[in-house]
PDB file of N, CA and C in Angstrom:
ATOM      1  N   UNK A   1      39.709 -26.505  57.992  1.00  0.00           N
ATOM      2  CA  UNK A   1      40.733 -26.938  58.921  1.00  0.00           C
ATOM      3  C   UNK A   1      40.472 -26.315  60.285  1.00  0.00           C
ATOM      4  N   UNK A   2      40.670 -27.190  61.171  1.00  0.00           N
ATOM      5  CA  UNK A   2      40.284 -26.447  62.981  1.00  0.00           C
ATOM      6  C   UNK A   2      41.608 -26.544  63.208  1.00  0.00           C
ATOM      7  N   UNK A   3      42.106 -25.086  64.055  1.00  0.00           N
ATOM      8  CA  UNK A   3      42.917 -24.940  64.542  1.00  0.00           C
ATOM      9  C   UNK A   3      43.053 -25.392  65.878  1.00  0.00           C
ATOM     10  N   UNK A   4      41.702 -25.649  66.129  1.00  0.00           N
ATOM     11  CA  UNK A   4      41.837 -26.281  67.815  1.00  0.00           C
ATOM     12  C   UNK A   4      41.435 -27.902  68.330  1.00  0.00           C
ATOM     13  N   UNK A   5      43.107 -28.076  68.610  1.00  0.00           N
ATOM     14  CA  UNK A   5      43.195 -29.532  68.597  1.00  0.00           C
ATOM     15  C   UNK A   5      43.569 -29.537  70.402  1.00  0.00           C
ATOM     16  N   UNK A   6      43.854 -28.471  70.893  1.00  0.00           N
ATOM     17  CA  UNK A   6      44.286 -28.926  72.514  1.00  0.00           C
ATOM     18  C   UNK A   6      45.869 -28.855  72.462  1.00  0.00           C
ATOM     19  N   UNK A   7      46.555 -28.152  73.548  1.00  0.00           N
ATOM     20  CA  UNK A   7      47.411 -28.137  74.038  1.00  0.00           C
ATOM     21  C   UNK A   7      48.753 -29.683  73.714  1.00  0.00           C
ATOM     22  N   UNK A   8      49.954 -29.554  73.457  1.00  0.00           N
ATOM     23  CA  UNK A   8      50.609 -30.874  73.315  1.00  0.00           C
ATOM     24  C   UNK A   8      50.511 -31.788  74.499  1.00  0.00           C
ATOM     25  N   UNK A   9      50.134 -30.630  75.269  1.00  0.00           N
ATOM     26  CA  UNK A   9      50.002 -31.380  76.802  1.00  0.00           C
ATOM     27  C   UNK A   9      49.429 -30.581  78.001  1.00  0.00           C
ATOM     28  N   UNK A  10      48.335 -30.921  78.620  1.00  0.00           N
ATOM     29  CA  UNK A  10      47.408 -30.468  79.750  1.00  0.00           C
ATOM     30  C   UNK A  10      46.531 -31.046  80.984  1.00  0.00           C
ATOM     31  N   UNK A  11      45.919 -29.980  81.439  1.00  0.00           N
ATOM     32  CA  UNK A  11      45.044 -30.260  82.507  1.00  0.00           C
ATOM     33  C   UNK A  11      43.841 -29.862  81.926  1.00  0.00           C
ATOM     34  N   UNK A  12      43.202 -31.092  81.102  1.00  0.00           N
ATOM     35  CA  UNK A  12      41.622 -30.279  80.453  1.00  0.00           C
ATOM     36  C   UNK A  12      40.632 -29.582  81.761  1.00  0.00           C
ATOM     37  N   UNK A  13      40.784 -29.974  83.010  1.00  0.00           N
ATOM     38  CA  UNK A  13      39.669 -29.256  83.478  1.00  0.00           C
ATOM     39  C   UNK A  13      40.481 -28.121  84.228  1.00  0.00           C
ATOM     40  N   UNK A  14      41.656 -27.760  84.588  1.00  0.00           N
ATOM     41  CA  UNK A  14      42.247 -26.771  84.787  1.00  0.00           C
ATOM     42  C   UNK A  14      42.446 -25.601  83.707  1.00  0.00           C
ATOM     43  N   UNK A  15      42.300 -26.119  82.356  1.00  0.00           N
ATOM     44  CA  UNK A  15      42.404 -25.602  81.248  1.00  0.00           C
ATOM     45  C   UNK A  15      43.852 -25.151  81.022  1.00  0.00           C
ATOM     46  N   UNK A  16      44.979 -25.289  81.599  1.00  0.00           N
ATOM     47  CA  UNK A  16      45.939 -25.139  81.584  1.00  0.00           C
ATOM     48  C   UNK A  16      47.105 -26.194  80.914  1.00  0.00           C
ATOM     49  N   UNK A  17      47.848 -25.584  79.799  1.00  0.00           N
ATOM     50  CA  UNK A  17      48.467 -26.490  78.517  1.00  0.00           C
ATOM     51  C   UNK A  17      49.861 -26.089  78.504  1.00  0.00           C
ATOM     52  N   UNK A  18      50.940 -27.182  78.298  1.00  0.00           N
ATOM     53  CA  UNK A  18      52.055 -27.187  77.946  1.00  0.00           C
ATOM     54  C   UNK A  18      52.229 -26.983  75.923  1.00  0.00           C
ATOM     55  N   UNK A  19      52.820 -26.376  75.365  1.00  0.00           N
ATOM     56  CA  UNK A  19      53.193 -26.078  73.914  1.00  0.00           C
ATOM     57  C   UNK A  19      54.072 -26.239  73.905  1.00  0.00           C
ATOM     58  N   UNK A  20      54.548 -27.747  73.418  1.00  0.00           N
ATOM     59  CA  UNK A  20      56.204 -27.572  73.122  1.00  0.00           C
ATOM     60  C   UNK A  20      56.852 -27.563  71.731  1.00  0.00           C
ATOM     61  N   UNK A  21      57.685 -26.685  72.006  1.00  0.00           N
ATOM     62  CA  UNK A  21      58.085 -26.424  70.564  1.00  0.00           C
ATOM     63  C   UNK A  21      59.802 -26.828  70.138  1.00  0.00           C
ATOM     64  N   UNK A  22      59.657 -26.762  69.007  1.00  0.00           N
ATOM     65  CA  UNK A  22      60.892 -27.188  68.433  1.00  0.00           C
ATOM     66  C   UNK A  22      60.944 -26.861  66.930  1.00  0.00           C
ATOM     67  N   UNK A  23      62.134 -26.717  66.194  1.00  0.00           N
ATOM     68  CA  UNK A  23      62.335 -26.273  65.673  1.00  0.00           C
ATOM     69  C   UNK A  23      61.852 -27.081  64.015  1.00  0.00           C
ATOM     70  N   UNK A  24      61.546 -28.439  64.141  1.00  0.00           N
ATOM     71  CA  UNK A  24      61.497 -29.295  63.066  1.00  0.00           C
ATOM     72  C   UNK A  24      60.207 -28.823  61.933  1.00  0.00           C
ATOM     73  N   UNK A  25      59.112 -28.482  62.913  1.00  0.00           N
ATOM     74  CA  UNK A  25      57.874 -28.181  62.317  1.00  0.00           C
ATOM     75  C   UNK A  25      57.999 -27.112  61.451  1.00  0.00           C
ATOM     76  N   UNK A  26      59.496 -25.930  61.477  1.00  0.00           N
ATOM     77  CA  UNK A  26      59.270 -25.115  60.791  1.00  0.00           C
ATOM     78  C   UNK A  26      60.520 -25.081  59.406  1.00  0.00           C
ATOM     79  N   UNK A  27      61.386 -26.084  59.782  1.00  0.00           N
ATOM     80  CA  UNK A  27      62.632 -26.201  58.718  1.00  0.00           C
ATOM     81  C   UNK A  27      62.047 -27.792  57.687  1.00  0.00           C
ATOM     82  N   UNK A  28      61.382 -28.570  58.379  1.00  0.00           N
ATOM     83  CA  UNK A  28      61.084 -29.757  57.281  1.00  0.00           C
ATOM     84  C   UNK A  28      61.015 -29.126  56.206  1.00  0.00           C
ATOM     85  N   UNK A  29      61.020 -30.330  55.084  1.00  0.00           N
ATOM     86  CA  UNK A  29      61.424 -30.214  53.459  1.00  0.00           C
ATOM     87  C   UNK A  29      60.206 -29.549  53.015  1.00  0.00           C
ATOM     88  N   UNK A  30      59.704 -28.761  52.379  1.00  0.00           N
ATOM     89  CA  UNK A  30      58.124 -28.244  51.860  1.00  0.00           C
ATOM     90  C   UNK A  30      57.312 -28.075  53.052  1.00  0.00           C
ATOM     91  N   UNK A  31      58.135 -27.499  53.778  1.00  0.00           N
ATOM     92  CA  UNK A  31      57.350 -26.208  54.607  1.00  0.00           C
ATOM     93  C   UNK A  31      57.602 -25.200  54.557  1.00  0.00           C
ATOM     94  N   UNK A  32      56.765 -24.287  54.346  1.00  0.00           N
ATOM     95  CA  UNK A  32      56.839 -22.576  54.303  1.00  0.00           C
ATOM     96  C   UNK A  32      56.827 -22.272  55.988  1.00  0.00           C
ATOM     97  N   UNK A  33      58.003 -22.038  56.337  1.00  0.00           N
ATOM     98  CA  UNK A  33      58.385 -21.467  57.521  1.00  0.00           C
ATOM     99  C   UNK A  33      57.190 -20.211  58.199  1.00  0.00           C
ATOM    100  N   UNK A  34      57.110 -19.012  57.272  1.00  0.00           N
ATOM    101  CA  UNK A  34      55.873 -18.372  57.529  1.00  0.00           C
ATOM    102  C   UNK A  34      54.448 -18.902  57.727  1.00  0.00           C
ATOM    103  N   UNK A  35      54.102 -19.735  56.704  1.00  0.00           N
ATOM    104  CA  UNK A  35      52.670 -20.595  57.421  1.00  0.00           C
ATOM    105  C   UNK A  35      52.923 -21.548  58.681  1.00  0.00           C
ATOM    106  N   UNK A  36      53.585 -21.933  59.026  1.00  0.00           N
ATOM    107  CA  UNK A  36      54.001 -22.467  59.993  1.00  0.00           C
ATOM    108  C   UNK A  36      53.678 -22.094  60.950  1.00  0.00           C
ATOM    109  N   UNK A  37      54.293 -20.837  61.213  1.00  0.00           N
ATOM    110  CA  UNK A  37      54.641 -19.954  62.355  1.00  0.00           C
ATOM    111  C   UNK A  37      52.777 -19.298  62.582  1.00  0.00           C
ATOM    112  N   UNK A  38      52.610 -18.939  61.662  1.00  0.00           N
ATOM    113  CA  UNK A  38      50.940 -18.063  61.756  1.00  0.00           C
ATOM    114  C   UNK A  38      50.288 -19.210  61.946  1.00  0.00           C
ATOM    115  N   UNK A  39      49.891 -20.633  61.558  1.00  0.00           N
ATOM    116  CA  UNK A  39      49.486 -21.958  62.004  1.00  0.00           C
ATOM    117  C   UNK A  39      49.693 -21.618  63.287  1.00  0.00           C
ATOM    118  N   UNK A  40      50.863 -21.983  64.239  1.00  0.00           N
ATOM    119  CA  UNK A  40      50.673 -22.400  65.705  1.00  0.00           C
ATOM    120  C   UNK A  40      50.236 -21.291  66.218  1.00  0.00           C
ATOM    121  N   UNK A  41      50.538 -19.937  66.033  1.00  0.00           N
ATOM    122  CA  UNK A  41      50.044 -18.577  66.823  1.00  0.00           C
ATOM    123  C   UNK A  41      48.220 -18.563  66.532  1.00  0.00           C
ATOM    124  N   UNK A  42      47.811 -18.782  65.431  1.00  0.00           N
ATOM    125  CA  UNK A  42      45.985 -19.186  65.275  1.00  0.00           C
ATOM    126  C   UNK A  42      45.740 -20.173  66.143  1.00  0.00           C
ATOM    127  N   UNK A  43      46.494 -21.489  66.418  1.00  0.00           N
ATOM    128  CA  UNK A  43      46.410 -22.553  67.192  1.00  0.00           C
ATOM    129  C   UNK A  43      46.706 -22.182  68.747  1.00  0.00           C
ATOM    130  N   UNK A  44      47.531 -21.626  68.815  1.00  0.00           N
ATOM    131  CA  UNK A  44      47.306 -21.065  70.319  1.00  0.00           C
ATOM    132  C   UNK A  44      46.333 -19.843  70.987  1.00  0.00           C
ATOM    133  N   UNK A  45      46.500 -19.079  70.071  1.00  0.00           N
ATOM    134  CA  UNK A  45      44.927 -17.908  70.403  1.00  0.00           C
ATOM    135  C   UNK A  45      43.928 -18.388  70.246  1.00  0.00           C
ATOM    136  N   UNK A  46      43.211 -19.808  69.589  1.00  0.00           N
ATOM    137  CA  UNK A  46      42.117 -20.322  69.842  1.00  0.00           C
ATOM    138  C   UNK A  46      42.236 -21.268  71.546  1.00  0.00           C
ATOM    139  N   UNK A  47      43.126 -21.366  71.694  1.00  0.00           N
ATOM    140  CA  UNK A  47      42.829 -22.088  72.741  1.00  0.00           C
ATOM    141  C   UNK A  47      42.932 -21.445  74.009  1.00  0.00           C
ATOM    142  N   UNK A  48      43.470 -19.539  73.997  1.00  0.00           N
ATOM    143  CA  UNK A  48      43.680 -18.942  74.485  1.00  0.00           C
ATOM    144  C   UNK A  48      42.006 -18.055  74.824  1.00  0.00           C
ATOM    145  N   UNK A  49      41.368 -17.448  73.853  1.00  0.00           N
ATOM    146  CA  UNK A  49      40.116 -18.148  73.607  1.00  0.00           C
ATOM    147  C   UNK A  49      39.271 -18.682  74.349  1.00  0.00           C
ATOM    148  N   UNK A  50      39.783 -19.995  74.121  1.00  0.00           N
ATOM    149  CA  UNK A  50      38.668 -20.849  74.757  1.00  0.00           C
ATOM    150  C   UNK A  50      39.142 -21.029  76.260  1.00  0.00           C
ATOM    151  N   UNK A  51      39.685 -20.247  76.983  1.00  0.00           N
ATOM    152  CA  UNK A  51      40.387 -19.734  78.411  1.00  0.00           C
ATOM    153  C   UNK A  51      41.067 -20.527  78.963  1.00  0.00           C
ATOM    154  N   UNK A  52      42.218 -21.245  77.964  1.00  0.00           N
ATOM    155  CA  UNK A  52      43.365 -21.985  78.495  1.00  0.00           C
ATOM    156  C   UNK A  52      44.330 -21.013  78.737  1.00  0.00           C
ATOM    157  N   UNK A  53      44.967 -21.198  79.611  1.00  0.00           N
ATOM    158  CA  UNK A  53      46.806 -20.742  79.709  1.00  0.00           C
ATOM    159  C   UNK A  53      47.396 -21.785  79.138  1.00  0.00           C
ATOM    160  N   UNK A  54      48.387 -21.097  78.154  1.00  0.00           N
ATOM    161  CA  UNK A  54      49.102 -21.867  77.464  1.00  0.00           C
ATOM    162  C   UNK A  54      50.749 -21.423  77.793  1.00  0.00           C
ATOM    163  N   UNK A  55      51.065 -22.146  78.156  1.00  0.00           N
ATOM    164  CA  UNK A  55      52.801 -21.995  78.762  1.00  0.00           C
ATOM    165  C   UNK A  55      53.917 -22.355  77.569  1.00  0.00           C
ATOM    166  N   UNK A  56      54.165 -22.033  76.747  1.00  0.00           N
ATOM    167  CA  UNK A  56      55.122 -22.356  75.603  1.00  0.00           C
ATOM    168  C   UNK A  56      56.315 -23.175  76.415  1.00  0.00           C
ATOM    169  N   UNK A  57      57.409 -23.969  75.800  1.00  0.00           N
ATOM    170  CA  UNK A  57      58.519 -24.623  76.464  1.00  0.00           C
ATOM    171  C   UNK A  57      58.887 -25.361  75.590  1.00  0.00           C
ATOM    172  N   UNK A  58      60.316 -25.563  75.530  1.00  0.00           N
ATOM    173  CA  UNK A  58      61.124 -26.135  74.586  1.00  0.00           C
ATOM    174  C   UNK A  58      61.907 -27.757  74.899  1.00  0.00           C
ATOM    175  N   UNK A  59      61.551 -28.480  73.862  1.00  0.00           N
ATOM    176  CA  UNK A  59      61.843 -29.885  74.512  1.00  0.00           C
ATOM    177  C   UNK A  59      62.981 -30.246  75.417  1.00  0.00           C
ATOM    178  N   UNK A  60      63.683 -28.965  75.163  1.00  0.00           N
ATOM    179  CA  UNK A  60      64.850 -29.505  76.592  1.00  0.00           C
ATOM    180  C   UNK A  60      64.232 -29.308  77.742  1.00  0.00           C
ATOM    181  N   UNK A  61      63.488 -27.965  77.869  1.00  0.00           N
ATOM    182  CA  UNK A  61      62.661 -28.009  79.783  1.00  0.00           C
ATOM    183  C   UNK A  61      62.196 -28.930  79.834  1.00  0.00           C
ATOM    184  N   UNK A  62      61.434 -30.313  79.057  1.00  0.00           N
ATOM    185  CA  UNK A  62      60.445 -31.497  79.813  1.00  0.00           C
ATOM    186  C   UNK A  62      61.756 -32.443  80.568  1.00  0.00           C
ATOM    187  N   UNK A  63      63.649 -32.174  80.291  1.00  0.00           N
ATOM    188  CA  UNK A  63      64.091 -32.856  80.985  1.00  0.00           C
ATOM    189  C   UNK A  63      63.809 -32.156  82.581  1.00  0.00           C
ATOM    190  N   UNK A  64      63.803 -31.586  82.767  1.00  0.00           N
ATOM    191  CA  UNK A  64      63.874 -30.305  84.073  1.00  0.00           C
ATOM    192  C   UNK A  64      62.232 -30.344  84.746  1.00  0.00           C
ATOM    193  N   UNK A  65      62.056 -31.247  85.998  1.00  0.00           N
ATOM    194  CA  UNK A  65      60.518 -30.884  86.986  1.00  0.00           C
ATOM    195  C   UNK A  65      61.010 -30.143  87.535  1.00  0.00           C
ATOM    196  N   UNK A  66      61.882 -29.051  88.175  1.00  0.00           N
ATOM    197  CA  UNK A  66      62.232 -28.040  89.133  1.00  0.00           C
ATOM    198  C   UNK A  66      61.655 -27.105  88.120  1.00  0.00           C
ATOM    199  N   UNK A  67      61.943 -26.832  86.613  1.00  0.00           N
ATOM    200  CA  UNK A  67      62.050 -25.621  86.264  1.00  0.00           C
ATOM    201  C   UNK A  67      60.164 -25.618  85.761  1.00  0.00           C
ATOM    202  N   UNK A  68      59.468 -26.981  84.929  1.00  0.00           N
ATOM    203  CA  UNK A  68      58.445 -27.116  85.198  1.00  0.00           C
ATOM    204  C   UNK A  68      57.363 -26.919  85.864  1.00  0.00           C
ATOM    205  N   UNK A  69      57.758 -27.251  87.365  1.00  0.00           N
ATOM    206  CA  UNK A  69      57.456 -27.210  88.918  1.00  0.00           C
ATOM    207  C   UNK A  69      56.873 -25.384  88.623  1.00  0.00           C
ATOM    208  N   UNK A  70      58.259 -25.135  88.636  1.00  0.00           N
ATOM    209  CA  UNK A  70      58.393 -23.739  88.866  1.00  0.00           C
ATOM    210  C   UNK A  70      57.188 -22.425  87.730  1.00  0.00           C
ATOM    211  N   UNK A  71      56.874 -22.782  86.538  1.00  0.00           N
ATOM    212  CA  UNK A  71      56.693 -22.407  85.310  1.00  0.00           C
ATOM    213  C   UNK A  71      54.852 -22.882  85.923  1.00  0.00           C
ATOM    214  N   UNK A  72      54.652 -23.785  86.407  1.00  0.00           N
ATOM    215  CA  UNK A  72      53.391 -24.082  86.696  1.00  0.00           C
ATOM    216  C   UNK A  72      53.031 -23.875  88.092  1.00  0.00           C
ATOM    217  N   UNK A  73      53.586 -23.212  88.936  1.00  0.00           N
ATOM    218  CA  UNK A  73      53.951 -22.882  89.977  1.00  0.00           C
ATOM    219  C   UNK A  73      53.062 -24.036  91.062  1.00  0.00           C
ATOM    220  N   UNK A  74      53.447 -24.996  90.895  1.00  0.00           N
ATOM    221  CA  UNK A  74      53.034 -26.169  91.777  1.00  0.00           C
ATOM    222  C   UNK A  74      55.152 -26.747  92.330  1.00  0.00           C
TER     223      UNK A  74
END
């Protein structure tokens, strides 16, 4: 299994990635909450790694470009 699939969302040649998270991936029916959690943290230190910035954010900030704006400092 490769943990490195790329950012949920980025600038591949900036190398710079949005991770958005939410809570579903870790409460669905026959998921072990603990593999879960060690899954995305392997999935983000590989891509951390491979010299992305990875900005974590929660599906309510993608309503918000000010706070976005701000978080990517553009």
């Amino acid at each position: 299994m490769s943990f490195r699939q790329g950012p949920s969302s980025g600038d591949e040649e900036a190398k710079e990635g949005l991770e958005c998270d939410g809570i579903g991936k870790y409460v669905a029916p026959g998921t072990d909450p603990e593999k879960a959690i060690a899954a995305e943290k392997r999935r983000e230190l590989a891509l951390r790694y491979e010299g992305w910035t990875v900005h974590r954010v929660l599906w309510s900030h993608l309503d918000s470009a000010a706070y976005l704006r701000r978080l990517l400092g553009r």
